[in-house]
Every structure is written in structure tokens, then in C-alpha cells.
PDB file of N, CA and C in Angstrom:
ATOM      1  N   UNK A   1     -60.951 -67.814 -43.576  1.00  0.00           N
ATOM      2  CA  UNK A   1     -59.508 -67.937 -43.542  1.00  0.00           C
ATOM      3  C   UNK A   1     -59.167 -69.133 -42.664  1.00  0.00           C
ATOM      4  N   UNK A   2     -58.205 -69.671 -42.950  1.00  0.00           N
ATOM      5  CA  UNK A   2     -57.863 -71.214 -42.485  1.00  0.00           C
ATOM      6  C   UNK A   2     -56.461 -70.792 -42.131  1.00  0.00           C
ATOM      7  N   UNK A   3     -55.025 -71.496 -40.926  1.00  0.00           N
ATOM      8  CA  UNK A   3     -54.408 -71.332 -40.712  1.00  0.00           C
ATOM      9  C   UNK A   3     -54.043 -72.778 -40.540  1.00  0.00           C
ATOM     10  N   UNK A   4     -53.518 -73.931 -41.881  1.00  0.00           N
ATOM     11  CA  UNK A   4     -52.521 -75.152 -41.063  1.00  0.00           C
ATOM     12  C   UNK A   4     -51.650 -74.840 -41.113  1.00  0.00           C
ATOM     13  N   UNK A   5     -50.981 -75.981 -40.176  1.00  0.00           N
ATOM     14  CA  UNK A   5     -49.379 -75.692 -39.463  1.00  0.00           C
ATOM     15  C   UNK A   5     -48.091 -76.534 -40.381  1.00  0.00           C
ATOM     16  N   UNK A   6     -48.620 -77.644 -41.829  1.00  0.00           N
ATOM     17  CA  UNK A   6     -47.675 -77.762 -42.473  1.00  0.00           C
ATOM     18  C   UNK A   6     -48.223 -77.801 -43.544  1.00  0.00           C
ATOM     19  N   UNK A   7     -47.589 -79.022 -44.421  1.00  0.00           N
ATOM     20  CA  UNK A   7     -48.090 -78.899 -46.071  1.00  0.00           C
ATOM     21  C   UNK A   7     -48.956 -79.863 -46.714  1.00  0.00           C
ATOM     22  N   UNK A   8     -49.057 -80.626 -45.646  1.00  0.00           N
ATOM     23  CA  UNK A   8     -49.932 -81.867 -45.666  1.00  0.00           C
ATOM     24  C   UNK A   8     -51.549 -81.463 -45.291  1.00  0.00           C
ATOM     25  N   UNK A   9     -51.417 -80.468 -43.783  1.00  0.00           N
ATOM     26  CA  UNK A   9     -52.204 -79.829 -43.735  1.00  0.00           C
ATOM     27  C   UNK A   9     -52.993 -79.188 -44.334  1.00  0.00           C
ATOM     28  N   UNK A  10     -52.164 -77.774 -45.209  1.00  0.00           N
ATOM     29  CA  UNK A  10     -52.120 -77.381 -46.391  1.00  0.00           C
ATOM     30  C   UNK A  10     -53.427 -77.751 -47.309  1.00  0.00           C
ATOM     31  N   UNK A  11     -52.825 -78.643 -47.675  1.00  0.00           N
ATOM     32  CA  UNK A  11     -53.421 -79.472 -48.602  1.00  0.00           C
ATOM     33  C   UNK A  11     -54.696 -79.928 -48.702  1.00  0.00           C
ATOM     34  N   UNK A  12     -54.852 -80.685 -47.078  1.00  0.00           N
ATOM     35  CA  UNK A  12     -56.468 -80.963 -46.922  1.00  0.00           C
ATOM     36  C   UNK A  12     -57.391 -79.851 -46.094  1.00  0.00           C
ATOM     37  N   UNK A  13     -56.529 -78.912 -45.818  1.00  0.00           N
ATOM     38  CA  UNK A  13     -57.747 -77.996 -45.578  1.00  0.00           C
ATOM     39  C   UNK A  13     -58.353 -77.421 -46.924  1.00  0.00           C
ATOM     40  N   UNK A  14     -57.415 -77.095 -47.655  1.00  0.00           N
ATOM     41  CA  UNK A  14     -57.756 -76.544 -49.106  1.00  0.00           C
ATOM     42  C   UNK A  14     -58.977 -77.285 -49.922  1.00  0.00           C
ATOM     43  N   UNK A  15     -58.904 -78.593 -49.874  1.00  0.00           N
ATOM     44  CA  UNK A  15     -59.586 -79.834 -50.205  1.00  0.00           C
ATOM     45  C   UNK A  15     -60.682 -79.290 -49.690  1.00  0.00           C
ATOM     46  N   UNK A  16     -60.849 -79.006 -48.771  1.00  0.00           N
ATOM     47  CA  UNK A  16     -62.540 -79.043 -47.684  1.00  0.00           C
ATOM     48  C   UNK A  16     -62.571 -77.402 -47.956  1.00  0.00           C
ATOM     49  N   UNK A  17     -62.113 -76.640 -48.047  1.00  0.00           N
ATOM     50  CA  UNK A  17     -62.355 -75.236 -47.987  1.00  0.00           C
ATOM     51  C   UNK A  17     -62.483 -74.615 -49.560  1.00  0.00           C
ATOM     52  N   UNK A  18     -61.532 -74.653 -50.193  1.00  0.00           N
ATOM     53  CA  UNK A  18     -61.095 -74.254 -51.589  1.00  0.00           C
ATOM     54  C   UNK A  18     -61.155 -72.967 -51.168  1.00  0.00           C
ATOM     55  N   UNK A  19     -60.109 -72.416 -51.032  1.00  0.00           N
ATOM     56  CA  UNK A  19     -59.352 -71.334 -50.942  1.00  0.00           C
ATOM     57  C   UNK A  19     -59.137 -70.016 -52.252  1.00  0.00           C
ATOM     58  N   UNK A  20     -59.415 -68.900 -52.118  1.00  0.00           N
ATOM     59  CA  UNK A  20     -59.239 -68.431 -53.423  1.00  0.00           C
ATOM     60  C   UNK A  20     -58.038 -68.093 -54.197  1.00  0.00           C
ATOM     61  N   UNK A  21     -56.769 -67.701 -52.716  1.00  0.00           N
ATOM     62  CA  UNK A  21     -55.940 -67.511 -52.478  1.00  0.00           C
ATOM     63  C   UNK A  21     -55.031 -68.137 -51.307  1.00  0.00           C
ATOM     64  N   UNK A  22     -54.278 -68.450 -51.325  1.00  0.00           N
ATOM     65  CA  UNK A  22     -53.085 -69.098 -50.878  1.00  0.00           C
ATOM     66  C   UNK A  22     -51.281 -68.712 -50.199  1.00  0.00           C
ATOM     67  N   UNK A  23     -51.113 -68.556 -49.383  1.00  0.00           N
ATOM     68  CA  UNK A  23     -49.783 -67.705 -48.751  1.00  0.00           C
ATOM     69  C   UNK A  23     -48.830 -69.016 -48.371  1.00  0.00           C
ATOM     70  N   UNK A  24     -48.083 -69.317 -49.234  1.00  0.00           N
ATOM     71  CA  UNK A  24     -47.138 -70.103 -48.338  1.00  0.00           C
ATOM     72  C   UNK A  24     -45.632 -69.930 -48.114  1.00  0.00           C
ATOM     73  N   UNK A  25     -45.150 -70.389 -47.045  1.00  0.00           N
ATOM     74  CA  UNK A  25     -43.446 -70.436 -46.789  1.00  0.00           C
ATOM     75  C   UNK A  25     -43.206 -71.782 -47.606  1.00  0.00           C
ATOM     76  N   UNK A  26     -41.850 -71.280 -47.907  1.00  0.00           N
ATOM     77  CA  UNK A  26     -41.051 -72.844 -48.637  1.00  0.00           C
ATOM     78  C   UNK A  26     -40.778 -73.849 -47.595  1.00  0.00           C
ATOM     79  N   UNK A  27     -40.938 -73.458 -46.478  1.00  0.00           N
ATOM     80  CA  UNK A  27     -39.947 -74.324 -45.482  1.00  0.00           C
ATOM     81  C   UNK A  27     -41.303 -74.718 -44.278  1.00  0.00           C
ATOM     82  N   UNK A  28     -42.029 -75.884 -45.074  1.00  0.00           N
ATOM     83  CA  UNK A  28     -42.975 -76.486 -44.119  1.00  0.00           C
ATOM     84  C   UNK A  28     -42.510 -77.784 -43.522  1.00  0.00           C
ATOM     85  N   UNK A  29     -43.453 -78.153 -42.304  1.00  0.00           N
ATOM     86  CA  UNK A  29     -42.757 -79.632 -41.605  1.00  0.00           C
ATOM     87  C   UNK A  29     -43.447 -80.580 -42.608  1.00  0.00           C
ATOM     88  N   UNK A  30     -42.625 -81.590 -42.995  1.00  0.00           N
ATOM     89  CA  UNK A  30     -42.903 -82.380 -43.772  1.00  0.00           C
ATOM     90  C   UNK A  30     -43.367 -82.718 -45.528  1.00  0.00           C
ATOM     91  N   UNK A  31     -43.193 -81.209 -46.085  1.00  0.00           N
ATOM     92  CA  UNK A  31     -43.676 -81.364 -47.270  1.00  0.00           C
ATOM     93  C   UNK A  31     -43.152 -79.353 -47.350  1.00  0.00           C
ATOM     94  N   UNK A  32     -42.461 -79.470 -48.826  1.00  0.00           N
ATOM     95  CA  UNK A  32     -42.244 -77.993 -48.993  1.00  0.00           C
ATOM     96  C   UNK A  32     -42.895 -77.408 -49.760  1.00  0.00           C
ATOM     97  N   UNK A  33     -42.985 -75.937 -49.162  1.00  0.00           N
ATOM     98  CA  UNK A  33     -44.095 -74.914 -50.196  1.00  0.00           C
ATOM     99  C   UNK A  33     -43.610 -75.025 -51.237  1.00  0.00           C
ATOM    100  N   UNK A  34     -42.627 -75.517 -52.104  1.00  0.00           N
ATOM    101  CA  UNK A  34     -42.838 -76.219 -53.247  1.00  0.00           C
ATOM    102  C   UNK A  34     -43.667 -77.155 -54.250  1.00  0.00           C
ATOM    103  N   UNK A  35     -43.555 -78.158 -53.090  1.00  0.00           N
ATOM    104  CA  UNK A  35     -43.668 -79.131 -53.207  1.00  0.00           C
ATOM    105  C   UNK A  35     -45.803 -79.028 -52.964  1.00  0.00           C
ATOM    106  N   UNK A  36     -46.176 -78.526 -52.010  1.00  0.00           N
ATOM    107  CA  UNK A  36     -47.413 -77.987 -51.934  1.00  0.00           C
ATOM    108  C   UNK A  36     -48.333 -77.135 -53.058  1.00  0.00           C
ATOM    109  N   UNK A  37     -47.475 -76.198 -53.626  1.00  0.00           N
ATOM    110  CA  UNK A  37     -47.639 -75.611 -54.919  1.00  0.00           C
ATOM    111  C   UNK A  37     -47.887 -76.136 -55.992  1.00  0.00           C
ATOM    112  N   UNK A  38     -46.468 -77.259 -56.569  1.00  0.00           N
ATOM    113  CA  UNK A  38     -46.708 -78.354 -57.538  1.00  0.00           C
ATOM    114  C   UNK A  38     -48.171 -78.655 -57.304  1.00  0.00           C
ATOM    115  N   UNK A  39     -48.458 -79.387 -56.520  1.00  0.00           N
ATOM    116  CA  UNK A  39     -49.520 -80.108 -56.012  1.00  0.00           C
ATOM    117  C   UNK A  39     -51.012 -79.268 -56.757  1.00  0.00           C
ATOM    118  N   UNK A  40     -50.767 -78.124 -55.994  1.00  0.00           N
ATOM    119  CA  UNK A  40     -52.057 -77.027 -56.404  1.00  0.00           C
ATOM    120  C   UNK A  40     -51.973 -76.337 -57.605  1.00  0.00           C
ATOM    121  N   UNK A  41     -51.023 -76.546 -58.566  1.00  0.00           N
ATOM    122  CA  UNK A  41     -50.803 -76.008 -60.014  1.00  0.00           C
ATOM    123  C   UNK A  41     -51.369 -77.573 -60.898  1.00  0.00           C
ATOM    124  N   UNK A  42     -51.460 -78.433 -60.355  1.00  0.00           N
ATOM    125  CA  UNK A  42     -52.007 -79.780 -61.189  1.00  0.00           C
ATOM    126  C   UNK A  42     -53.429 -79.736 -60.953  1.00  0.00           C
ATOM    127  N   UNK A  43     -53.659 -78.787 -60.305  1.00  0.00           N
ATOM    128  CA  UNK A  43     -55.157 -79.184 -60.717  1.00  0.00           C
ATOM    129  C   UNK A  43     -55.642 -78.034 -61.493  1.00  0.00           C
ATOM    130  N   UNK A  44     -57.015 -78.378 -62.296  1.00  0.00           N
ATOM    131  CA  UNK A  44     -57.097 -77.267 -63.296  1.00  0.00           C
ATOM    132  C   UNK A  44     -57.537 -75.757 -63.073  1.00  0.00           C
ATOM    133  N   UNK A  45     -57.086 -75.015 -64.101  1.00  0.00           N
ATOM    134  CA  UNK A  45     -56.706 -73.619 -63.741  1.00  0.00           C
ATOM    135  C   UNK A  45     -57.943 -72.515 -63.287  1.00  0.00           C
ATOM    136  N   UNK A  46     -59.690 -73.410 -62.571  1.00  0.00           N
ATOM    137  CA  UNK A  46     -60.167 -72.765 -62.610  1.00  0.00           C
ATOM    138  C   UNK A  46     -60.434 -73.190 -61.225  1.00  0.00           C
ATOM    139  N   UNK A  47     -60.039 -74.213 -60.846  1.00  0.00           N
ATOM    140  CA  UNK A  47     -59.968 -74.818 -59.240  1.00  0.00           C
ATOM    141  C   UNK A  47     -59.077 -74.674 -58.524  1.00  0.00           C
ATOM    142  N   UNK A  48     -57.803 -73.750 -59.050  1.00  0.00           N
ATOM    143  CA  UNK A  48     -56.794 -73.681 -58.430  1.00  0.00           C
ATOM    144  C   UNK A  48     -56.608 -72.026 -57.611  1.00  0.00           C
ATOM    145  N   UNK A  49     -56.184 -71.935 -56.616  1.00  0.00           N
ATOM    146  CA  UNK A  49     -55.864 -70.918 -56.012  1.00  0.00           C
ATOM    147  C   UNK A  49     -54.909 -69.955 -56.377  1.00  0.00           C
ATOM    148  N   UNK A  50     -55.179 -68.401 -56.223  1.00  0.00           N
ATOM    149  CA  UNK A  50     -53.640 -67.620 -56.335  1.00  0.00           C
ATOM    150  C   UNK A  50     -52.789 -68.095 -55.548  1.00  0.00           C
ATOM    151  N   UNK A  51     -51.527 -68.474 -56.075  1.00  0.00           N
ATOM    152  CA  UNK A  51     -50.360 -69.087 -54.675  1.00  0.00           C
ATOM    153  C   UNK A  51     -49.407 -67.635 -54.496  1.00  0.00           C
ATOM    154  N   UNK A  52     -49.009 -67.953 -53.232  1.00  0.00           N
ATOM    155  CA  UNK A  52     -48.007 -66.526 -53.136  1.00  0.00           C
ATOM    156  C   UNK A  52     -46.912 -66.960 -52.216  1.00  0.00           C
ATOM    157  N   UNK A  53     -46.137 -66.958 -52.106  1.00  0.00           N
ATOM    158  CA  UNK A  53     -44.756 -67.120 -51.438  1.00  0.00           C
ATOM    159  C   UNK A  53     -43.631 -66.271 -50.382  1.00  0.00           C
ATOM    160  N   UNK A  54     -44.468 -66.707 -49.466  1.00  0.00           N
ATOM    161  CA  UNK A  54     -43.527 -65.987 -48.239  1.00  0.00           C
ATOM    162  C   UNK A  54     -42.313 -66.723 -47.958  1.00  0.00           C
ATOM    163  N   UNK A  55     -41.369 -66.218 -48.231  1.00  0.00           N
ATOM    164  CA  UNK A  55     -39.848 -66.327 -48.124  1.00  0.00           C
ATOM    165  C   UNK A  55     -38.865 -65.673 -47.567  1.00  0.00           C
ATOM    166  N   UNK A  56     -37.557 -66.505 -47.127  1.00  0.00           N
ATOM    167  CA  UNK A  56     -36.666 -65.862 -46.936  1.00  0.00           C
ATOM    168  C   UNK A  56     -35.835 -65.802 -47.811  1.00  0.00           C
ATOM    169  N   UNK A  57     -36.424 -66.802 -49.278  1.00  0.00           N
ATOM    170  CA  UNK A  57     -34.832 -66.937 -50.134  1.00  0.00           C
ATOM    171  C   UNK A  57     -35.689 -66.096 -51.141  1.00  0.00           C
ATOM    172  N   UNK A  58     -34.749 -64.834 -51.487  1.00  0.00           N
ATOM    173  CA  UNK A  58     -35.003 -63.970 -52.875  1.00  0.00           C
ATOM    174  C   UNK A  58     -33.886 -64.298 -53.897  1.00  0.00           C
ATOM    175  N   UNK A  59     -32.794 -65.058 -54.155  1.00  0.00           N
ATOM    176  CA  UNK A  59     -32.139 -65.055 -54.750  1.00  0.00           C
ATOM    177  C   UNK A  59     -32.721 -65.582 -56.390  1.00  0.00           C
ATOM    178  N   UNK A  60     -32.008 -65.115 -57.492  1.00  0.00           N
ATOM    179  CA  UNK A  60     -32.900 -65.258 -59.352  1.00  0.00           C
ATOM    180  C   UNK A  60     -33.131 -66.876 -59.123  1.00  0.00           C
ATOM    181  N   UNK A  61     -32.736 -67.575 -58.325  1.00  0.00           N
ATOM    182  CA  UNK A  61     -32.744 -69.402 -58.913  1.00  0.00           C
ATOM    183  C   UNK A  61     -34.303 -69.453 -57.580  1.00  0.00           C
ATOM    184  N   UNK A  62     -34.103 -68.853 -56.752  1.00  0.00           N
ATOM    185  CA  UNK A  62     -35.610 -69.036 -56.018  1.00  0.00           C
ATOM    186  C   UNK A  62     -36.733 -68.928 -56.675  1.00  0.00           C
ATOM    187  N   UNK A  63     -36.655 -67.779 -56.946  1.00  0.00           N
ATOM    188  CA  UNK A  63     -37.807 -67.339 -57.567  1.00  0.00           C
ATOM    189  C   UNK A  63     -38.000 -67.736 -58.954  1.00  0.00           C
ATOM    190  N   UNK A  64     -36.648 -68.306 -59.404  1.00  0.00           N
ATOM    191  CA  UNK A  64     -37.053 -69.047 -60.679  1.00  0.00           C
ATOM    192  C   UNK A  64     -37.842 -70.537 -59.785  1.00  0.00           C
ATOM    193  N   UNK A  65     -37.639 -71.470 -59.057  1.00  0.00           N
ATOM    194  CA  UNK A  65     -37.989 -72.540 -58.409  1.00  0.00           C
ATOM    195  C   UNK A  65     -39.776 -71.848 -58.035  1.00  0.00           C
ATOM    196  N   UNK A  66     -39.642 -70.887 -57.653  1.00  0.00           N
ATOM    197  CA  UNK A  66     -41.251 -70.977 -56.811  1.00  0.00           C
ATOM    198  C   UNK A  66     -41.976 -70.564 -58.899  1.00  0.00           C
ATOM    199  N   UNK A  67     -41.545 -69.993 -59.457  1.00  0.00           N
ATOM    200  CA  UNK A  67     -41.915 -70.167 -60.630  1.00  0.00           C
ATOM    201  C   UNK A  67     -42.171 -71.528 -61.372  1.00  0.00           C
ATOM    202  N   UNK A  68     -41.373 -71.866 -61.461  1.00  0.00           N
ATOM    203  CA  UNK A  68     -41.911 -73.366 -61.789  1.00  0.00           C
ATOM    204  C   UNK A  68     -42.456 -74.447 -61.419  1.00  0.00           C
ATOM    205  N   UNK A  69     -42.962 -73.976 -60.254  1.00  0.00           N
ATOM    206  CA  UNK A  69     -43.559 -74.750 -58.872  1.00  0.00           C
ATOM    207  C   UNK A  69     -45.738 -74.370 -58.858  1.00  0.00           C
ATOM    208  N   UNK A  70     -45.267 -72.774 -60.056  1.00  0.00           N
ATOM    209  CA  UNK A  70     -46.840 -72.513 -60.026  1.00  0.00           C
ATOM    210  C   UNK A  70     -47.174 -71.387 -59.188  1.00  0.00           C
ATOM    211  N   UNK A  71     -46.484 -70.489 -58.311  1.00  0.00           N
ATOM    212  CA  UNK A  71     -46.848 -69.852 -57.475  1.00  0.00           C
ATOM    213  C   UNK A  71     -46.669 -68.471 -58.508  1.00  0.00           C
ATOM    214  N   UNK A  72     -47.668 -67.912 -58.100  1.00  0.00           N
ATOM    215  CA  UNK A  72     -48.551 -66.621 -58.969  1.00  0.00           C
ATOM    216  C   UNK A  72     -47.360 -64.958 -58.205  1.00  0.00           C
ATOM    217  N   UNK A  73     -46.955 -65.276 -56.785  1.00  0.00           N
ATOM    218  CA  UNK A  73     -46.381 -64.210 -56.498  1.00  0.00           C
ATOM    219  C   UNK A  73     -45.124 -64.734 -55.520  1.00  0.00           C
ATOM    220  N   UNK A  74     -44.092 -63.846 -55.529  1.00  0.00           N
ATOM    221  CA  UNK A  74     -42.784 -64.214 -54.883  1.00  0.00           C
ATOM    222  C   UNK A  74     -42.099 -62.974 -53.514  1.00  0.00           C
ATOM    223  N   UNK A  75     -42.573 -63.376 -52.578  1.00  0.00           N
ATOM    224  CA  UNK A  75     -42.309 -62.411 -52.031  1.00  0.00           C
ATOM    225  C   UNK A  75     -41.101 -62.142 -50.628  1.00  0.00           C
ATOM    226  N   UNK A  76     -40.077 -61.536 -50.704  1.00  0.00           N
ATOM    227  CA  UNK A  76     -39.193 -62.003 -49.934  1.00  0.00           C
ATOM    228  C   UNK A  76     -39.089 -61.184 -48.175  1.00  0.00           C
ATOM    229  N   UNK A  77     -39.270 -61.742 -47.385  1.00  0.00           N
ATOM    230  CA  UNK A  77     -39.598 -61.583 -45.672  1.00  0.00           C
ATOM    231  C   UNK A  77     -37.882 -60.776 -45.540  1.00  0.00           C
ATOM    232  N   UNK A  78     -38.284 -59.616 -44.668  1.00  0.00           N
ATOM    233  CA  UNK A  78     -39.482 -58.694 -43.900  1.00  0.00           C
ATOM    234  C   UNK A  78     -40.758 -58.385 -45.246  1.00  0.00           C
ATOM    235  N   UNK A  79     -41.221 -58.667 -45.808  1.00  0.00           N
ATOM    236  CA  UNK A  79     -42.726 -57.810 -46.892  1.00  0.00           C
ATOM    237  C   UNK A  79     -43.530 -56.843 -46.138  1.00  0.00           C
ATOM    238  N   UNK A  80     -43.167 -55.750 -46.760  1.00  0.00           N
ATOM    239  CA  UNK A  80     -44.248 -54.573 -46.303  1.00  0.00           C
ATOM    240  C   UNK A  80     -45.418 -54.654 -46.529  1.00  0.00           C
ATOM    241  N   UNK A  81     -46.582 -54.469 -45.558  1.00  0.00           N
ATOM    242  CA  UNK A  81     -48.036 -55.157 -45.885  1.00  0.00           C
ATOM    243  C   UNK A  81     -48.838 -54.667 -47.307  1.00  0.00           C
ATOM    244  N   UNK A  82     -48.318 -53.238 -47.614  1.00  0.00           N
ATOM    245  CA  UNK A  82     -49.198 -52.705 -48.954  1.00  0.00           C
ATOM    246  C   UNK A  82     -48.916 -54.367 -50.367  1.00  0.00           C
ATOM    247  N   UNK A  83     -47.297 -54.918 -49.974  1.00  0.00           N
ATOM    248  CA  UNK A  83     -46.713 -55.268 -50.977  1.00  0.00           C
ATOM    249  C   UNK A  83     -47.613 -56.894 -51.086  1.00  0.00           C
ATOM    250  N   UNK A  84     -48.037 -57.792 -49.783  1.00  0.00           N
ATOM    251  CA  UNK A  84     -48.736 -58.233 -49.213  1.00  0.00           C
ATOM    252  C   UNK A  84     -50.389 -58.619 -49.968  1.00  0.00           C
ATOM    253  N   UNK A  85     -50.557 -57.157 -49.611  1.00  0.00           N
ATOM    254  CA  UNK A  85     -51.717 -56.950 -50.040  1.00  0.00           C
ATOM    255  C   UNK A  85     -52.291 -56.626 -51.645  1.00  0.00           C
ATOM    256  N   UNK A  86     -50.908 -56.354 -52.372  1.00  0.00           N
ATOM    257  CA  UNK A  86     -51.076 -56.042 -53.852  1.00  0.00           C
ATOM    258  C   UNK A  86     -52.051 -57.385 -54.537  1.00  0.00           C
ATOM    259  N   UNK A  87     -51.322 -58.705 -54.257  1.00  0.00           N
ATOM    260  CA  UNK A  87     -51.670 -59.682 -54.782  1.00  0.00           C
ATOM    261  C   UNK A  87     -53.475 -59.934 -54.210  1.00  0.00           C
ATOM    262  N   UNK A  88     -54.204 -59.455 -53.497  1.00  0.00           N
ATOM    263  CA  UNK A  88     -55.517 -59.274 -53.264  1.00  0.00           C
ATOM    264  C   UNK A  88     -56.034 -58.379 -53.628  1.00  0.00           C
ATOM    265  N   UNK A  89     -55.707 -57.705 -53.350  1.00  0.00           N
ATOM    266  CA  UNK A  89     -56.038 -56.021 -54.106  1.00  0.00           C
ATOM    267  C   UNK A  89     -56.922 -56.520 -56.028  1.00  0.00           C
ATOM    268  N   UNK A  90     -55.441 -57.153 -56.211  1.00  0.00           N
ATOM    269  CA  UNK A  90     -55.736 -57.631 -57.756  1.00  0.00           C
ATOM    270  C   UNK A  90     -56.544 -58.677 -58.449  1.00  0.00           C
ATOM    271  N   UNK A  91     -56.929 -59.529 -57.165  1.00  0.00           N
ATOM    272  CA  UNK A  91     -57.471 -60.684 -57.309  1.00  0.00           C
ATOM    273  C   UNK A  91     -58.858 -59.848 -57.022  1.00  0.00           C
ATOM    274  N   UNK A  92     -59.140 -58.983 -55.757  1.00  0.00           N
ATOM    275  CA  UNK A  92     -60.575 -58.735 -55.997  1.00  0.00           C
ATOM    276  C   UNK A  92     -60.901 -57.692 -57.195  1.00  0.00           C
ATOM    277  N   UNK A  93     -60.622 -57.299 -57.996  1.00  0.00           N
ATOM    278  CA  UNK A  93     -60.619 -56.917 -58.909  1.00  0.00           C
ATOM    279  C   UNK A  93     -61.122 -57.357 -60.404  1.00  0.00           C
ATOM    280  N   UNK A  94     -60.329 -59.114 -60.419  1.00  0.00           N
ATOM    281  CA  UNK A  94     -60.298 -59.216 -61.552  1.00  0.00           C
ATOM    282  C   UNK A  94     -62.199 -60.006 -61.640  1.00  0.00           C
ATOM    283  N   UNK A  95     -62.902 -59.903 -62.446  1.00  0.00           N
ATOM    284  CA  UNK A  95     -63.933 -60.636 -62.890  1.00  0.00           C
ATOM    285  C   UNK A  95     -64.256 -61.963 -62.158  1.00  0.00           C
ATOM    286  N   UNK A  96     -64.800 -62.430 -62.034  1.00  0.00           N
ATOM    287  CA  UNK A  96     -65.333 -63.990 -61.735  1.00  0.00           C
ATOM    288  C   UNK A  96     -65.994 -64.622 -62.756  1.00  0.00           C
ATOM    289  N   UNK A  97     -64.974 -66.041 -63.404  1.00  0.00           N
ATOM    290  CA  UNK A  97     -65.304 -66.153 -64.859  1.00  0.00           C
ATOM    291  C   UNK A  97     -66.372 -67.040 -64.914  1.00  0.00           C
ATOM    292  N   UNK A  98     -67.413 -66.781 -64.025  1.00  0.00           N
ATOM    293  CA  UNK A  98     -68.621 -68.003 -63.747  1.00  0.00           C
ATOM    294  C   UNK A  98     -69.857 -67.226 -64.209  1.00  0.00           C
TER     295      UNK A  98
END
């Protein structure tokens, strides 16, 4: 588990680590969990991470935005940890297509 502090960060730890899964806020210094997402939805769909979205904005046009941005789950802060944890739960689950 890796912890950077923006989206730039983000980015190149992922690079050096490859991550299986991914937690981000929309609201990073210098680059938005948007904008970070885009990024990690362009690369192809077997190198790319589950993205998930810790937020404060739940409103239908957010979660339409983190949708089209690539992020796999939308989740709006306070998140109860079971709810958290669904999106792993499911990922260790599914097959490994190697």
C-alpha cells in the first residue's frame, strides 16, 4: 500500500508500483481525481487499476463526472467501512485473467 499526497504523485507511484486498486478524492493539490482517473482509464484495461472515489460531492452530475472520468466506484464521505470495503471484497473475488 502506497500513500501520495497529490495527483502527480498519484501517478508516479502507480508507475513504479502498479496498484490493483486505487482510492481517490476529487480535490487533489495540483491535478484532480478526475483528472488522475482520465489518466489511468487510458491505459489499457488490463494495466489499469479499480478506481474508487472518495468524495464529498454525491450529487447525479458528480457521479455522472467521476463516471466518465473511468472510476469503477463512487462513494460519498462520511462511507461506512463495510461500504469501503465492498469494492475489495469484489475485486478479490473476481478471477485473475493471466
Amino acid at each position: 500500500m502506497r500513500t501520495p499526497g497529490t495527483g502527480r504523485e498519484a501517478l508516479e507511484v502507480a508507475g513504479q508500483f502498479q496498484p490493483d486498486m486505487v482510492f481517490l478524492g476529487l480535490r487533489l493539490h495540483h491535478m484532480s481525481g478526475l483528472d488522475v482517473a482520465t489518466q489511468f482509464s487510458a491505459r489499457p484495461k488490463s494495466g489499469r487499476p479499480v478506481l474508487v472515489a472518495l468524495t464529498g460531492y454525491g450529487q447525479p452530475e458528480d457521479r455522472e463526472r467521476t463516471r466518465e472520468a473511468g472510476f469503477d466506484h463512487h462513494f460519498v464521505k462520511p462511507v461506512p467501512a463495510e461500504d469501503i470495503l465492498s469494492p475489495v471484497a469484489r475485486f478479490k473475488e473476481t478471477p485473475d485473467p493471466s
